[in-house]
Protein backbone atom coordinates (compact mmCIF):
# COMPACT_ATOMS: atom_id res chain seq x y z
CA UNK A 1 0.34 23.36 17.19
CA UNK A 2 -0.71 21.11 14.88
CA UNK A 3 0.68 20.00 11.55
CA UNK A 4 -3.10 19.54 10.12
CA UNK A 5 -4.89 22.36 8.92
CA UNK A 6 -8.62 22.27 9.10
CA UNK A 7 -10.45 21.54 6.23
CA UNK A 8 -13.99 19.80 5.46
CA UNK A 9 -15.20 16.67 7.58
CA UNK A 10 -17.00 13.78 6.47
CA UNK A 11 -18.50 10.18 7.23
CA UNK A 12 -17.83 7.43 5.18
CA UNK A 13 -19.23 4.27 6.33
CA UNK A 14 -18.49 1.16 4.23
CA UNK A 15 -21.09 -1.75 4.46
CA UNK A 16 -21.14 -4.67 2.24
CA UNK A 17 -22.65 -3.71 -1.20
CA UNK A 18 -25.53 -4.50 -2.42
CA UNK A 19 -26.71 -7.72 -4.64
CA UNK A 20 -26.78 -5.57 -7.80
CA UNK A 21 -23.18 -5.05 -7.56
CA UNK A 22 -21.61 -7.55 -5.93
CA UNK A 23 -18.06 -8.38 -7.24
CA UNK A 24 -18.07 -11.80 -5.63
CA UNK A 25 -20.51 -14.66 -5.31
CA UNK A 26 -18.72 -16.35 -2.10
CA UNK A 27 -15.84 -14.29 0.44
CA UNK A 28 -14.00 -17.51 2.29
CA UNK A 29 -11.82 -15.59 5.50
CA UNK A 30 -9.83 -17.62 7.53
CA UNK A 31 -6.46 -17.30 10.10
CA UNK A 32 -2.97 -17.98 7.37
CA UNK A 33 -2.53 -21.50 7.61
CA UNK A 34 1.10 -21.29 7.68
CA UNK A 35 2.63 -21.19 11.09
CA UNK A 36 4.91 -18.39 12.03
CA UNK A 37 5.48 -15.92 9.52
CA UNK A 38 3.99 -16.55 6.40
CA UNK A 39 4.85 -15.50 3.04
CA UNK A 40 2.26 -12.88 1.97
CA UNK A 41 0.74 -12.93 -1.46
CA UNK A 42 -2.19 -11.44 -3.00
CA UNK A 43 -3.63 -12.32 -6.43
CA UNK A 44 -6.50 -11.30 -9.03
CA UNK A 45 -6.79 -14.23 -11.48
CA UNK A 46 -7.73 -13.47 -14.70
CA UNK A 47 -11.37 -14.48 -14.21
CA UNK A 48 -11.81 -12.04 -11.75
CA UNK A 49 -11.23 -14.45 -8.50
CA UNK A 50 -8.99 -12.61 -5.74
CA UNK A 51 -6.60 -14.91 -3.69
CA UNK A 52 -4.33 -13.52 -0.72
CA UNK A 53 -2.21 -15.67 1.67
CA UNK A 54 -0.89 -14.21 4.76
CA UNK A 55 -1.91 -10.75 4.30
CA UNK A 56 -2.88 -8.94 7.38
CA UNK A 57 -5.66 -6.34 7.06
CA UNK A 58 -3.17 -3.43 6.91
CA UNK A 59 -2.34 -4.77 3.67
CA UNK A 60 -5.64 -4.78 2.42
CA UNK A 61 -6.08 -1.54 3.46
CA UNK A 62 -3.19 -0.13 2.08
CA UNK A 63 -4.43 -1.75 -0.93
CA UNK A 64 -7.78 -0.55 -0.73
CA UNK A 65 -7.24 3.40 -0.17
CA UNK A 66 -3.69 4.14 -0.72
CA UNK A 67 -2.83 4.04 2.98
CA UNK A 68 1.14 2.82 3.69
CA UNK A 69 1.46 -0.46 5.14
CA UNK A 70 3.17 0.72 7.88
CA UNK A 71 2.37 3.19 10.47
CA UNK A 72 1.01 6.16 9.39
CA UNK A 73 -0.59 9.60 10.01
CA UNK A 74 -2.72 8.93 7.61
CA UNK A 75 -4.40 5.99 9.27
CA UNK A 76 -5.72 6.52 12.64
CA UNK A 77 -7.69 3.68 14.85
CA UNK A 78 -6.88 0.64 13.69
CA UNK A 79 -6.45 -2.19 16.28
CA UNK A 80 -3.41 -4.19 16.99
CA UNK A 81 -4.55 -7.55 15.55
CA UNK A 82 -5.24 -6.20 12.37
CA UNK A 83 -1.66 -5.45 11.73
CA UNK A 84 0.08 -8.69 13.37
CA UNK A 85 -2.91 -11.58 12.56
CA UNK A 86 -2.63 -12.97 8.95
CA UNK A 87 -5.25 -13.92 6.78
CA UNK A 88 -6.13 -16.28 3.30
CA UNK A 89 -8.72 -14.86 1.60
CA UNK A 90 -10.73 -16.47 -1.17
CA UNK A 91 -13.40 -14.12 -3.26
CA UNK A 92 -14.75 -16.32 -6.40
CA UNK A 93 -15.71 -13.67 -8.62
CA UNK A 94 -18.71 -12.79 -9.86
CA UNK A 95 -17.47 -10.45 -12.83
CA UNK A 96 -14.13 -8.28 -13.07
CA UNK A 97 -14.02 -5.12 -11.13
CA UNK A 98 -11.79 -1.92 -10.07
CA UNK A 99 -8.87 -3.32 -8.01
CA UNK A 100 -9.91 -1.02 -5.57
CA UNK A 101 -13.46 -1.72 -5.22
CA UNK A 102 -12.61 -5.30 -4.68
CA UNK A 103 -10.73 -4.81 -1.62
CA UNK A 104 -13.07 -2.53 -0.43
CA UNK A 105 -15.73 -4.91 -0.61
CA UNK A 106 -13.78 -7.80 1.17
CA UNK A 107 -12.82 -4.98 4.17
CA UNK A 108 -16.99 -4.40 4.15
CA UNK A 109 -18.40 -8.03 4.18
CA UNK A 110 -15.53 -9.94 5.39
CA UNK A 111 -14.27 -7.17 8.26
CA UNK A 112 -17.46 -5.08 8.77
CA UNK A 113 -14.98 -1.73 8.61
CA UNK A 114 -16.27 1.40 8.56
CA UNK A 115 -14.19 4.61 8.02
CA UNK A 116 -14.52 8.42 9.15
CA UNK A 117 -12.95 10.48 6.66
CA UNK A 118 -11.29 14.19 7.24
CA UNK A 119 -9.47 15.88 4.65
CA UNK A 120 -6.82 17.57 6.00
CA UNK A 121 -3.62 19.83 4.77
CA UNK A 122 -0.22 18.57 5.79
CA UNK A 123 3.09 18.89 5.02
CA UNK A 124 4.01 15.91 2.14
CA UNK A 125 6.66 15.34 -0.37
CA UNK A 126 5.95 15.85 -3.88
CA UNK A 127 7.49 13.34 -6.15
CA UNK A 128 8.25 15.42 -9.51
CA UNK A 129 11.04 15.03 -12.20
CA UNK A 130 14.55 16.57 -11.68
CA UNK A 131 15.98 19.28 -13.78
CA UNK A 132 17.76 16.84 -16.31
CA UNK A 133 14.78 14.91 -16.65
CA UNK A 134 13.62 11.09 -16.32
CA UNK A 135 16.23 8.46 -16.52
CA UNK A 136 13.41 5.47 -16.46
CA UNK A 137 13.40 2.07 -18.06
CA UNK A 138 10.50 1.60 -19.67
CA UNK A 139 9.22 -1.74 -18.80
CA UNK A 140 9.03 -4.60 -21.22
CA UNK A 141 5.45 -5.66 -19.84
CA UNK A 142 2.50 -3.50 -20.92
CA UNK A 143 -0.39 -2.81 -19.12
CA UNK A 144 -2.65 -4.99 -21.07
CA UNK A 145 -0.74 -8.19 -20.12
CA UNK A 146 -0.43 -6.96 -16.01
CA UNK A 147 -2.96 -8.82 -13.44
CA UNK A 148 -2.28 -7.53 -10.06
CA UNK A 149 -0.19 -10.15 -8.20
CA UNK A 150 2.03 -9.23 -5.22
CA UNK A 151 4.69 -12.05 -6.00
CA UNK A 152 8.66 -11.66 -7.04
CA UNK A 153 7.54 -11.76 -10.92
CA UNK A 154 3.88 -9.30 -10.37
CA UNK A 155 3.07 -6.22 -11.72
CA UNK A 156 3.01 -2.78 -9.78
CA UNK A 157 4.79 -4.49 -6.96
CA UNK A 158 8.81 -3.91 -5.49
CA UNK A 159 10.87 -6.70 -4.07
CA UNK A 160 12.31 -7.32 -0.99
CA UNK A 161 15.87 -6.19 0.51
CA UNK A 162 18.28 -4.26 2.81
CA UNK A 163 17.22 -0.75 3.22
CA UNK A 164 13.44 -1.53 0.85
CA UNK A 165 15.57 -0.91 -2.34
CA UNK A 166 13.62 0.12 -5.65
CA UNK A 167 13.63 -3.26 -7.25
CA UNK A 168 10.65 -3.89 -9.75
CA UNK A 169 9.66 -5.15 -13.07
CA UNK A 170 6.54 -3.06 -13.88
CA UNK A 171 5.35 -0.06 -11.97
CA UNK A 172 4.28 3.30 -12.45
CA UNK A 173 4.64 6.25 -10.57
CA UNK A 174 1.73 5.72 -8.28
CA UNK A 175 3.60 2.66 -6.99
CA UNK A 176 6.42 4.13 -6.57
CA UNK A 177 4.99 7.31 -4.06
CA UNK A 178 3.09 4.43 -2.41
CA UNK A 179 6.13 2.18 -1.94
CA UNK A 180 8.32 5.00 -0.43
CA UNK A 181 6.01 6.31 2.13
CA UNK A 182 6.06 3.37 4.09
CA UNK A 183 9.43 4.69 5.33
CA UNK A 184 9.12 8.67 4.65
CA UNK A 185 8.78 11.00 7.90
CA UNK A 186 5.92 12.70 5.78
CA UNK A 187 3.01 11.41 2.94
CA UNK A 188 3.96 11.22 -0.64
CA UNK A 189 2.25 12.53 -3.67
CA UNK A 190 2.90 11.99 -7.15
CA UNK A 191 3.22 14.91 -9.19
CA UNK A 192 5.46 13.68 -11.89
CA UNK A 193 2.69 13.57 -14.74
CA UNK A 194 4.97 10.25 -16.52
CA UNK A 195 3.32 7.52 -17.57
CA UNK A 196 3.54 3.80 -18.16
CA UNK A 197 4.85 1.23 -16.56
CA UNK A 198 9.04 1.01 -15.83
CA UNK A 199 11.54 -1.23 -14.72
CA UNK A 200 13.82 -0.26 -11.82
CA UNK A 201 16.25 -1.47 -9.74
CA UNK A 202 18.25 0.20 -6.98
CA UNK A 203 20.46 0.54 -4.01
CA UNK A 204 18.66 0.26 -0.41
CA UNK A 205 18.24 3.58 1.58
CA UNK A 206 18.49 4.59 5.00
CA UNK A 207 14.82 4.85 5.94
CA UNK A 208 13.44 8.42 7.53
CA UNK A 209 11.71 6.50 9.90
CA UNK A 210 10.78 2.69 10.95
CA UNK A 211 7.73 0.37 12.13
CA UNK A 212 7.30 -0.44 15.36
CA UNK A 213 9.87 -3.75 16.08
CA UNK A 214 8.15 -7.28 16.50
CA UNK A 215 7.66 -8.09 20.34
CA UNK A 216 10.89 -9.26 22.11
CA UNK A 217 13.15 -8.05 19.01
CA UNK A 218 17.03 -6.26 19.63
CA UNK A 219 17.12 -3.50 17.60
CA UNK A 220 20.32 -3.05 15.19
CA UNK A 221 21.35 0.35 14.87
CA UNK A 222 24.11 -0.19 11.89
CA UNK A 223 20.88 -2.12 9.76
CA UNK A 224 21.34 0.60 7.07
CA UNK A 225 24.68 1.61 7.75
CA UNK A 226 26.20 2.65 4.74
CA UNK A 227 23.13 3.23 2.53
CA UNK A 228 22.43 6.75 1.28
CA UNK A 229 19.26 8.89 1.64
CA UNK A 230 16.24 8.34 -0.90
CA UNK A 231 17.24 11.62 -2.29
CA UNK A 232 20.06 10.76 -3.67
CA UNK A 233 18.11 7.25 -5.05
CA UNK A 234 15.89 9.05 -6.76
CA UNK A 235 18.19 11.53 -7.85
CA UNK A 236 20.02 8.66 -10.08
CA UNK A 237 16.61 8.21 -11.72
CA UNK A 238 15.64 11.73 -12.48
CA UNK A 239 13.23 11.94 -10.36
CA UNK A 240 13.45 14.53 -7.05
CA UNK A 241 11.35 14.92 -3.80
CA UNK A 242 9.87 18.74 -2.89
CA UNK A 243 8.87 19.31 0.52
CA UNK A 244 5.30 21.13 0.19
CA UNK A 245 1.52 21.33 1.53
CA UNK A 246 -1.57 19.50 0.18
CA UNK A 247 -5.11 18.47 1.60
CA UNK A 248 -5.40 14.23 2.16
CA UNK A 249 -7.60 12.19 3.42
CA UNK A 250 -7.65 10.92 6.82
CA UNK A 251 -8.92 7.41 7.72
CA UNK A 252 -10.18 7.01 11.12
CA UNK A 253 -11.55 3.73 11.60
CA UNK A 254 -15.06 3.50 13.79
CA UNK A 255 -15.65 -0.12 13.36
CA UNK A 256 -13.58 -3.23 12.14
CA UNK A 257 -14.18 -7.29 13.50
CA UNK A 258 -12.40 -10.23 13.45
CA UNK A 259 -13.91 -12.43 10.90
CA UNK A 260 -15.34 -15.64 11.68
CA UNK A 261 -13.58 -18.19 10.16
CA UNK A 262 -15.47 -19.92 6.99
């Protein structure tokens, strides 16, 4: 039997929005210049202008409608080259917009996706504060002064490391749900009602479950060895995960294209 419980279905189809409002004057979509591997960052300037290098369109999606980055139940559809081809993306800006919204409209114009949508009820993990309450560092950068930029210094963004430890200058607890359930057996809600940004930085964990290896690659079975369960991470920071139902959306994608290059 299914996990999914039936709930209501709908369309959403996402076509590129109209002139009256347009978040960018030009959309420039090309292959990553860099060869191999290249280092993937995504930037909104201050004047609005978006600028990713070597992001493949998972990343914009999970960007774009809270989708993990890797594989998920949540995400259904989506063809292999959108997950292993790289793009950089230029958008010059035609005024500032929803995060959100602007990566939705580069999917639409740039990508021609369209989504079906079905909410459905699953089993998730709640994210919620542990008995003794938070133990958070509140971050030294404010809202205010955060532009969304995926590097090593960005807001609302984790670095790299063995076992995806919680290492971050300024995020909130939508980050955090979003980070975790790229490696979490089930989705991730936030139900911690804390606000603000915070600082963090952990141990690596041993993940519940993994993306698929690159083509060709030896798997290491010892990668984590050593590393305790995100349980007892989150434990160390207050914070606790309750295994529970809710109703999510689905994302089936009906269309999506290569871009031509520009």
């Amino acid at each position: 039997m299914s996990v999914f419980g039936n709930t209501i279905v709908y369309l959403l189809v996402v076509f590129p929005i109209g002139a009256q409002s347009r978040t960018f004057a030009k959309i420039r979509v090309n292959p990553a210049r860099s060869a191999g591997a290249p280092e993937e960052r995504v930037r909104v300037l201050p004047n609005g202008d978006l600028i990713a290098n070597g992001v493949p369109v998972i990343g914009l999606l999970s960007y774009a409608y809270d989708v993990p980055a890797n594989p998920s139940q949540r995400l259904m559809g989506l063809p292999d080259w959108a997950v292993r081809e790289r793009f950089d993306i230029e958008a010059k800006s035609l005024g500032r917009r929803e995060v959100r919204q602007m990566f939705r409209e580069v999917l639409a114009e740039s990508f021609r996706l369209a989504l079906r949508v079905q909410n459905k009820t699953m089993p998730v993990y709640s994210l919620a504060v542990a008995g003794g309450g938070p133990k958070l560092q509140e971050s030294a950068i404010t809202e205010k002064d955060c532009t969304f930029d995926t590097g090593p210094e960005g807001c609302h963004h984790f670095a790299g490391g063995r076992g995806h430890p919680l290492i971050a200058n300024a995020i909130d607890m939508d980050d955090l749900v979003r980070y975790i359930e790229n490696w979490t057996d089930f989705p991730v809600v936030n139900r911690t009602a804390l606000r603000g940004l915070f600082t963090v930085k952990t141990e690596g964990w041993i993940p519940m479950t993994l993306p698929p290896p690159p083509p060709n690659a030896t798997p290491n079975p010892n990668a984590f060895a050593g590393l305790p369960t995100i349980f007892a991470v989150l434990r160390k920071l207050g914070l606790e995960l309750r295994r529970q139902e809710e109703t999510l959306p689905v994302y089936t994608v009906e269309r999506i294209e290569r871009p031509v290059g520009n």
